[in-house]
C-alpha atoms as a PDB file:
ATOM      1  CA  UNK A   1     168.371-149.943   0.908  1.00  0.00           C
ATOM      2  CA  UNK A   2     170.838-148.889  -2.033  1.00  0.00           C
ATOM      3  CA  UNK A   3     173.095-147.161  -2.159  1.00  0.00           C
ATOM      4  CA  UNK A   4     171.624-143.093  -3.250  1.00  0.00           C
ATOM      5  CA  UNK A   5     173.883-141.384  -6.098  1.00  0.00           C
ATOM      6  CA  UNK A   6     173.134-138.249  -3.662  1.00  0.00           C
ATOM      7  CA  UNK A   7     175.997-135.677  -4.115  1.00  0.00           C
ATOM      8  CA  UNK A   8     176.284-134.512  -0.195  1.00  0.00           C
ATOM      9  CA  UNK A   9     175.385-137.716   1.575  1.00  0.00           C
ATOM     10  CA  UNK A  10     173.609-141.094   0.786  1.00  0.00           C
ATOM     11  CA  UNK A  11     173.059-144.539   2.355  1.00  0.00           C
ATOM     12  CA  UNK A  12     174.605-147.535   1.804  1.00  0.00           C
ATOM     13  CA  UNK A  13     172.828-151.319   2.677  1.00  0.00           C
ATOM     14  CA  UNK A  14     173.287-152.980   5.865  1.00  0.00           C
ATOM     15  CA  UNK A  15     172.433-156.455   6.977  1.00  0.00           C
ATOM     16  CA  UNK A  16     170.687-154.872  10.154  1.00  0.00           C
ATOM     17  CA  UNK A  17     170.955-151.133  10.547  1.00  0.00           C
ATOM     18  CA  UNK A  18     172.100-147.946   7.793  1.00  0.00           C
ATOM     19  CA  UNK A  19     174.856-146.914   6.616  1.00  0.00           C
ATOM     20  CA  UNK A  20     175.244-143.336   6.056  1.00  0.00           C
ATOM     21  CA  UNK A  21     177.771-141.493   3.595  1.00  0.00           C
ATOM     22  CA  UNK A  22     178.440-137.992   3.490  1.00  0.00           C
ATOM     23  CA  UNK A  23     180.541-136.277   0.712  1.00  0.00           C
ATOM     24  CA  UNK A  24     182.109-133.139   0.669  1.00  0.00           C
ATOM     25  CA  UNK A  25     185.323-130.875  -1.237  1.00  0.00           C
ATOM     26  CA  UNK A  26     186.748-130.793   2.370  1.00  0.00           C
ATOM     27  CA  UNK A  27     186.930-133.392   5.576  1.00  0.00           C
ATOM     28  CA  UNK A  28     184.701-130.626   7.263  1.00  0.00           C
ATOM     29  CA  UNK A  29     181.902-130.583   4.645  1.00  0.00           C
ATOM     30  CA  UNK A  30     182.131-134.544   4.506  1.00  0.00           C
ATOM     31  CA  UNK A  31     181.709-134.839   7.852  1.00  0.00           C
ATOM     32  CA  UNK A  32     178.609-131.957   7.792  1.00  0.00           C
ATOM     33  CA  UNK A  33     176.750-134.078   5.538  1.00  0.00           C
ATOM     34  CA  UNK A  34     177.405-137.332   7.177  1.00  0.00           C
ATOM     35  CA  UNK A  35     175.321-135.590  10.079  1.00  0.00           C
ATOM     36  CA  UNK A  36     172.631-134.747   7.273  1.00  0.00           C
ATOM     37  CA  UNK A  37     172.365-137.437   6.469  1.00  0.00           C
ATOM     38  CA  UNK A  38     172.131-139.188  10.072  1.00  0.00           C
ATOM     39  CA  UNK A  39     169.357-136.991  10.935  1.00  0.00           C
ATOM     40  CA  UNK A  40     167.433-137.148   7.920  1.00  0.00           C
ATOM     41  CA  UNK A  41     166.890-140.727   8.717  1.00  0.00           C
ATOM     42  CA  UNK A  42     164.802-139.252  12.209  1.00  0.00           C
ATOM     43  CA  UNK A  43     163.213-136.244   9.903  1.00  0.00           C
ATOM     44  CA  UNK A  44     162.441-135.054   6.733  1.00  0.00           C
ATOM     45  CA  UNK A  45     165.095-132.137   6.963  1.00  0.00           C
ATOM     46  CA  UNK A  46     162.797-129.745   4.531  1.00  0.00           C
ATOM     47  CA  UNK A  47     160.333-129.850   7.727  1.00  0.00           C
ATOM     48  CA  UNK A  48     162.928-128.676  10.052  1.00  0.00           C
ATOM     49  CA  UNK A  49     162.784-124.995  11.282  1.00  0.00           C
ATOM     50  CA  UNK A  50     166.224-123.067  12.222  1.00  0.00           C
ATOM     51  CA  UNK A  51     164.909-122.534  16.122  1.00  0.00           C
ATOM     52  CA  UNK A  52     167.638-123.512  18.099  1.00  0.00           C
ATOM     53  CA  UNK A  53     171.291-123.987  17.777  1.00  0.00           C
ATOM     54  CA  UNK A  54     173.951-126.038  20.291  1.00  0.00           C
ATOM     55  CA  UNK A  55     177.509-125.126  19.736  1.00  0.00           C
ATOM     56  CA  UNK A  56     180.225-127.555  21.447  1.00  0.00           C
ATOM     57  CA  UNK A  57     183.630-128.803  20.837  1.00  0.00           C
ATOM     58  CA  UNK A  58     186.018-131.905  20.914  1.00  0.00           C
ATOM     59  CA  UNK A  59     189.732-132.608  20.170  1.00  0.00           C
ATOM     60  CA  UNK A  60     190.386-135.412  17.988  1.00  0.00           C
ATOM     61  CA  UNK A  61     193.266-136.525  15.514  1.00  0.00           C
ATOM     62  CA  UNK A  62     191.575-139.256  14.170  1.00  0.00           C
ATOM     63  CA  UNK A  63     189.576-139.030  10.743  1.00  0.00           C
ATOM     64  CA  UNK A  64     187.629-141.900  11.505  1.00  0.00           C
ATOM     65  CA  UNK A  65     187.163-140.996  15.662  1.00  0.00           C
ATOM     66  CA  UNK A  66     185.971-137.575  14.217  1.00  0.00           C
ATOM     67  CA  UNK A  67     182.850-139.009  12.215  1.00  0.00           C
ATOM     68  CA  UNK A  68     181.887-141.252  15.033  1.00  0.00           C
ATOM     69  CA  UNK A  69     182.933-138.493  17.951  1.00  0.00           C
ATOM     70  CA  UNK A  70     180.799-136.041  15.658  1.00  0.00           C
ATOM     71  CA  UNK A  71     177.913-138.183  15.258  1.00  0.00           C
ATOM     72  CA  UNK A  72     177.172-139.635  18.324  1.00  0.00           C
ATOM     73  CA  UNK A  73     177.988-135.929  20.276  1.00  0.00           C
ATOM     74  CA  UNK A  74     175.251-134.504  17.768  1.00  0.00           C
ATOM     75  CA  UNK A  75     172.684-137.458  18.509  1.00  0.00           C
ATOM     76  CA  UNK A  76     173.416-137.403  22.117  1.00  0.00           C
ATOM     77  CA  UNK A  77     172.557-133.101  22.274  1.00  0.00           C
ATOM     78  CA  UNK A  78     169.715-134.311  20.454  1.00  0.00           C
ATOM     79  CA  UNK A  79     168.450-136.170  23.091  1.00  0.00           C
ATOM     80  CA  UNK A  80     169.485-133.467  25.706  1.00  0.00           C
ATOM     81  CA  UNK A  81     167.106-130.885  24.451  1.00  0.00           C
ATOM     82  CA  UNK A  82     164.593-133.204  22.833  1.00  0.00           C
ATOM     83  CA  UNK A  83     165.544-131.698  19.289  1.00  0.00           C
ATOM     84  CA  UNK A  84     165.927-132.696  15.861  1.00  0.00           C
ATOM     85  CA  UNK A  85     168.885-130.680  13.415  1.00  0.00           C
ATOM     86  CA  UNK A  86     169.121-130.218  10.103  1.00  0.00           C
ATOM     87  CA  UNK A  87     172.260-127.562   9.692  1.00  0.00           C
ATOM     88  CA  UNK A  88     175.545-128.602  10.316  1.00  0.00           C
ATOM     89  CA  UNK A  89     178.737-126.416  10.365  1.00  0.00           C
ATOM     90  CA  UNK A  90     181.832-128.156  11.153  1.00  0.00           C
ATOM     91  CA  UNK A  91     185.318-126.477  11.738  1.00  0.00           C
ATOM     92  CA  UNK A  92     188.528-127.296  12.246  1.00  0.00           C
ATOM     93  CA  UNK A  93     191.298-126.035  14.160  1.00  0.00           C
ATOM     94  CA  UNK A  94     194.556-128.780  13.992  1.00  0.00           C
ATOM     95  CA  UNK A  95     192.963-131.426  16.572  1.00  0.00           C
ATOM     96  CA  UNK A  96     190.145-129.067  17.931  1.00  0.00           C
ATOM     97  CA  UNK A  97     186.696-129.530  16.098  1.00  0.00           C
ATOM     98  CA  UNK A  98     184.046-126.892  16.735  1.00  0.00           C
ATOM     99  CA  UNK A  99     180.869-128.057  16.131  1.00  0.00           C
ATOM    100  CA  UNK A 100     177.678-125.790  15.573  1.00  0.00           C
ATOM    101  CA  UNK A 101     173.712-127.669  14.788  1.00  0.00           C
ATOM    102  CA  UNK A 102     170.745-125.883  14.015  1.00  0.00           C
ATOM    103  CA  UNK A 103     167.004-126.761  13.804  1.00  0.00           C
ATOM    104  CA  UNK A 104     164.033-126.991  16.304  1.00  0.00           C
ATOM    105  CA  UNK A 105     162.472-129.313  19.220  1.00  0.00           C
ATOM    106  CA  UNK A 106     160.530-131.765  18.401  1.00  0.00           C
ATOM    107  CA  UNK A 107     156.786-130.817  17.407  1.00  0.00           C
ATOM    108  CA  UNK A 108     153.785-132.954  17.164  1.00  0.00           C
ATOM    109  CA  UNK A 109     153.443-132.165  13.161  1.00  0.00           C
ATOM    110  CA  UNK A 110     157.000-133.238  12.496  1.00  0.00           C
ATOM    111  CA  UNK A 111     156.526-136.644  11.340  1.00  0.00           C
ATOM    112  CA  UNK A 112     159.308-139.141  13.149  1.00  0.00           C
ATOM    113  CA  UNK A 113     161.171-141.366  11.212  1.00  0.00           C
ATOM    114  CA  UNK A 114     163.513-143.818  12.415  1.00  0.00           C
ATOM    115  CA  UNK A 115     165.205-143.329  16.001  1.00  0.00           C
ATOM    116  CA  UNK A 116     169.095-143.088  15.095  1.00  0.00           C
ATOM    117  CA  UNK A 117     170.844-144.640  18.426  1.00  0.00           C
ATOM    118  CA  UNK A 118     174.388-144.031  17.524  1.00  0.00           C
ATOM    119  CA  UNK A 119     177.057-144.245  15.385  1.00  0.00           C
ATOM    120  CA  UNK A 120     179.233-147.242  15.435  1.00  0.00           C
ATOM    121  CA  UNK A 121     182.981-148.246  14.315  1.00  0.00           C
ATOM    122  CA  UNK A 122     180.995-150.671  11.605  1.00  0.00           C
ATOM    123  CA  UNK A 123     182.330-150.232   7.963  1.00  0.00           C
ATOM    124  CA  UNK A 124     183.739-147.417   9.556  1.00  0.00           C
ATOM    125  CA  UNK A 125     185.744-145.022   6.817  1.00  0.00           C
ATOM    126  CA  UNK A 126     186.987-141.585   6.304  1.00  0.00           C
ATOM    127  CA  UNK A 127     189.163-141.039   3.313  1.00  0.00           C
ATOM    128  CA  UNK A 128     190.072-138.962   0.704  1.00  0.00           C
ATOM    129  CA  UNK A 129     188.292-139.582  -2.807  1.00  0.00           C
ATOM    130  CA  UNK A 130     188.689-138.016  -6.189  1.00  0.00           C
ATOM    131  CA  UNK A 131     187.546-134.315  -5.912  1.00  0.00           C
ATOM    132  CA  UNK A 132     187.370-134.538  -2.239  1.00  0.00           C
ATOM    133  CA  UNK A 133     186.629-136.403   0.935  1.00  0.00           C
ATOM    134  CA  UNK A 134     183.698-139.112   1.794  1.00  0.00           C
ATOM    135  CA  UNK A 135     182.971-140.135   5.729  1.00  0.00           C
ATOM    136  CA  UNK A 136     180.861-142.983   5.780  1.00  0.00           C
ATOM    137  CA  UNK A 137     180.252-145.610   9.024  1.00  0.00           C
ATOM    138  CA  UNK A 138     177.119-147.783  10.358  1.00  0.00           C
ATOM    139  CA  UNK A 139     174.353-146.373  12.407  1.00  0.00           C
ATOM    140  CA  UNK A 140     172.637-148.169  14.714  1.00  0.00           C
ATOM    141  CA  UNK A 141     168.877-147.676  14.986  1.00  0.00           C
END
C-alpha cells in the first residue's frame, strides 16, 4: 500500500500491517484524523450513520502516548458496544484529553473491512510539520 497524498489522513506501507497518518493545522485535528483514518480501514466511513456517540477522557503529556492512548481507547469502545465511528472530536485541556466518537453499531449492510486490533509504538511519530501537525504510527490488524 502507498503512501495516499490524502490531506486529513493517509496510509503509509508496512512489511506486515498499516500504517496510518493523520494531518491536521492543530495536534487535536491530527490526532482526529489519525482515528479516521484507523477506522476507515474497518468501514467505508460515507456508510456510517451518526447513531451513537461515547465520550471519555485520559491524561497524557506525551505526543506520541496520545496517538496510541487515543487509538487503542477508541478501538477498544469499539469493541465495547459492538460499533464502528466515523466522527472524531478531540480536545485538549494541558495533559487532560477529552475524547468524543460518533457513528452507529454494526449492521448487517455495512460491509466490514479489515479488523483494526490496535495501535502499536511501530514507526511511531507525532510531530510538528510545515503548516501544522502529522500523527502517524503502525496498526496492527
Amino acid at each position: 500500500m502507498a503512501e495516499v497524498a490524502n490531506p486529513g489522513w493517509g496510509y503509509f506501507e508496512h512489511e506486515a500491517d498499516i500504517g496510518v497518518i493523520g494531518r491536521g493545522p492543530t495536534l487535536a485535528a491530527a490526532l482526529e484524523q489519525a482515528a479516521a483514518a484507523t477506522f476507515a480501514i474497518m468501514a467505508d466511513p460515507v456508510q456510517v450513520e451518526q447513531r451513537i456517540q461515547v465520550d471519555f477522557e485520559f491524561t497524557e503529556t506525551d505526543p506520541d502516548y496520545v496517538l496510541v492512548t487515543l487509538l487503542n481507547r477508541l478501538l477498544a469502545e469499539a469493541r465495547l458496544q459492538h460499533a464502528v465511528f466515523s466522527r472524531f472530536q478531540v480536545r485538549q485541556d494541558g495533559e487532560r484529553w477529552q475524547v468524543e466518537a460518533g457513528g452507529e453499531l454494526w449492521r448487517s449492510d455495512l460491509a466490514r473491512g479489515t479488523e483494526v486490533k490496535g495501535a502499536t509504538l511501530t514507526m511511531l511519530a507525532v510531530q510538528r510539520v510545515r503548516g501544522g501537525w502529522e500523527a502517524r504510527c503502525v496498526v496492527d490488524v
